[in-house]
Protein backbone atom coordinates (compact mmCIF):
# COMPACT_ATOMS: atom_id res chain seq x y z
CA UNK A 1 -15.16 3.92 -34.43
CA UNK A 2 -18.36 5.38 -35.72
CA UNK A 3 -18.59 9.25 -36.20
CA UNK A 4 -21.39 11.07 -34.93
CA UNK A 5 -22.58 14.69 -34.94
CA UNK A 6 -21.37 15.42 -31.58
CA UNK A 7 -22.91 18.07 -30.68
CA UNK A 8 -26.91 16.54 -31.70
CA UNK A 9 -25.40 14.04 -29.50
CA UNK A 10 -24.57 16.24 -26.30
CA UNK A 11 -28.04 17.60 -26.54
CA UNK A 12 -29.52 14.79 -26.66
CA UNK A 13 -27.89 12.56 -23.64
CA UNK A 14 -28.18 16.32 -22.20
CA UNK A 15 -32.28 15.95 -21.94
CA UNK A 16 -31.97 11.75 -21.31
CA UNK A 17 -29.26 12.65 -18.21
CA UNK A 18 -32.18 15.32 -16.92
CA UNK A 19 -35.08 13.28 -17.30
CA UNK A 20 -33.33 10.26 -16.01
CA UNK A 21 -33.83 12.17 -12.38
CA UNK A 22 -37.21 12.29 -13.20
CA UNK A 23 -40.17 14.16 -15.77
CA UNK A 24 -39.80 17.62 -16.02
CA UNK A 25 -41.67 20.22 -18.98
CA UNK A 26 -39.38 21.99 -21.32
CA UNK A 27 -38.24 24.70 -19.04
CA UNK A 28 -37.41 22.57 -16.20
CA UNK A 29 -35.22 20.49 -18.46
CA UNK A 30 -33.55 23.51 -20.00
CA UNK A 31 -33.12 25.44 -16.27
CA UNK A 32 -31.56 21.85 -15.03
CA UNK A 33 -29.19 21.35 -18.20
CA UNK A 34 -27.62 25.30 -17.53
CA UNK A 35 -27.40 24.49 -13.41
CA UNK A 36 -25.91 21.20 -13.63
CA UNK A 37 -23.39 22.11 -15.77
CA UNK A 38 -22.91 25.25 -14.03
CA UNK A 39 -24.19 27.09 -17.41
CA UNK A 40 -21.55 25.43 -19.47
CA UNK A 41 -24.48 24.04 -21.38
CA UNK A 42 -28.00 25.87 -22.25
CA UNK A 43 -31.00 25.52 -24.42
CA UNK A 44 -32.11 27.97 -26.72
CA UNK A 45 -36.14 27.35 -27.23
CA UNK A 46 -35.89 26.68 -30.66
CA UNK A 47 -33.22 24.14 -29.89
CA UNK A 48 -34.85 22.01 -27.40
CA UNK A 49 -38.31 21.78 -28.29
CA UNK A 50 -37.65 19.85 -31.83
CA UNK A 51 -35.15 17.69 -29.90
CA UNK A 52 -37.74 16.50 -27.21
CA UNK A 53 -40.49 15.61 -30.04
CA UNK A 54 -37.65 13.27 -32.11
CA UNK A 55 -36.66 11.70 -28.97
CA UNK A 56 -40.46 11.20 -28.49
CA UNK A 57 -41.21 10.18 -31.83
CA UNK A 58 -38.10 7.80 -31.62
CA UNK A 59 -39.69 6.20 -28.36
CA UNK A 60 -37.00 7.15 -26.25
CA UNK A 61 -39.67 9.61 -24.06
CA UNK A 62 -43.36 9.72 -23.13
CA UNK A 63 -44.96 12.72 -22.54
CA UNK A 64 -48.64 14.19 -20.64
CA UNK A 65 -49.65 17.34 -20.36
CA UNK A 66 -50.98 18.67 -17.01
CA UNK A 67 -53.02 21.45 -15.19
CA UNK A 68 -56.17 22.75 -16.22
CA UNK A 69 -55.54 26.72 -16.60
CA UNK A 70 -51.67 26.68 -17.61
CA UNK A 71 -51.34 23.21 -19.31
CA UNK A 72 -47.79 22.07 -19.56
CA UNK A 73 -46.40 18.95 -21.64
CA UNK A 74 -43.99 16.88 -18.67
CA UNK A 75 -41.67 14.77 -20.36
CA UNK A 76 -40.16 11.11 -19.17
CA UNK A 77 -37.66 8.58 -19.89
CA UNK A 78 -38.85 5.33 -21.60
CA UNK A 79 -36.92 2.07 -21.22
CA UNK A 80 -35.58 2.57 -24.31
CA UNK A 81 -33.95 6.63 -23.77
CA UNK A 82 -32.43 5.11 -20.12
CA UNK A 83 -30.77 2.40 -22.72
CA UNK A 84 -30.01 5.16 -25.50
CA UNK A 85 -28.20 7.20 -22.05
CA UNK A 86 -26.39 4.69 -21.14
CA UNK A 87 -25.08 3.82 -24.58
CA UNK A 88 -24.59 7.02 -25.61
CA UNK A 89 -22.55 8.17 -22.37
CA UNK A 90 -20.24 5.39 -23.29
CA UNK A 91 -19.89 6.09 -26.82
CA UNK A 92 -19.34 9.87 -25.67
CA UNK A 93 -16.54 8.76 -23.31
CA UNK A 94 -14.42 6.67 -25.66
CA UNK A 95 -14.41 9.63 -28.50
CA UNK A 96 -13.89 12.46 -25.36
CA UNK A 97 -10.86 9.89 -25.07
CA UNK A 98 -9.78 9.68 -28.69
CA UNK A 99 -9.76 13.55 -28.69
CA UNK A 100 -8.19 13.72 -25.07
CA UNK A 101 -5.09 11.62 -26.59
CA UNK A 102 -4.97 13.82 -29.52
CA UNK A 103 -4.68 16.54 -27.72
CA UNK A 104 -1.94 15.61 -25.12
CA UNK A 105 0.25 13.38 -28.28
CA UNK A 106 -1.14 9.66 -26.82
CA UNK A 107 -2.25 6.96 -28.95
CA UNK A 108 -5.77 5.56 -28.49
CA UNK A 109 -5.71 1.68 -29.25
């Protein structure tokens, strides 16, 4: 089982899962991550910004900016951050289980 820094990881598939309902700008994604989680989660701004220019530098989102007075950068999922959300929500499960057995004394096989 490969190790991971879990919690890059949780922010990450955090933004994908958002954007996966659709583009949103930096604020939207941060107000959706703390209501859908019902604040268990939040962004701080220094946080989230460097995390949605990797994922866009990685390919894994697109991004144009839009209005004329108050310009805002709206972000969306490419074809390869639905794949990375998808493979990383699996990845995510199977170590949630490894520490879920811990926990309660089962073995994971």
């Amino acid at each position: 089982m490969q190790q991971i820094t879990l919690s890059k990881r949780i922010n990450e598939l955090l933004v994908l899962a958002v954007l996966d309902h659709g583009p949103a700008h930096g604020y939207q994604i941060a107000l959706s991550v703390e209501e859908r989680t019902g604040g268990a989660f939040s962004f701080q701004h220094g946080t989230l910004y460097p995390i949605l220019h990797r994922l866009e530098a990685e390919g894994r989102l697109q991004s144009e900016w839009h209005g004329e007075r108050r310009r805002r950068k709206t972000y969306h999922l490419t074809a390869a951050g639905r794949a990375e959300l998808a493979a990383g929500a699996e990845e995510l499960e199977r170590q949630f289980q490894a520490l879920f057995g811990l926990i309660r004394g089962t073995h994971v096989a």
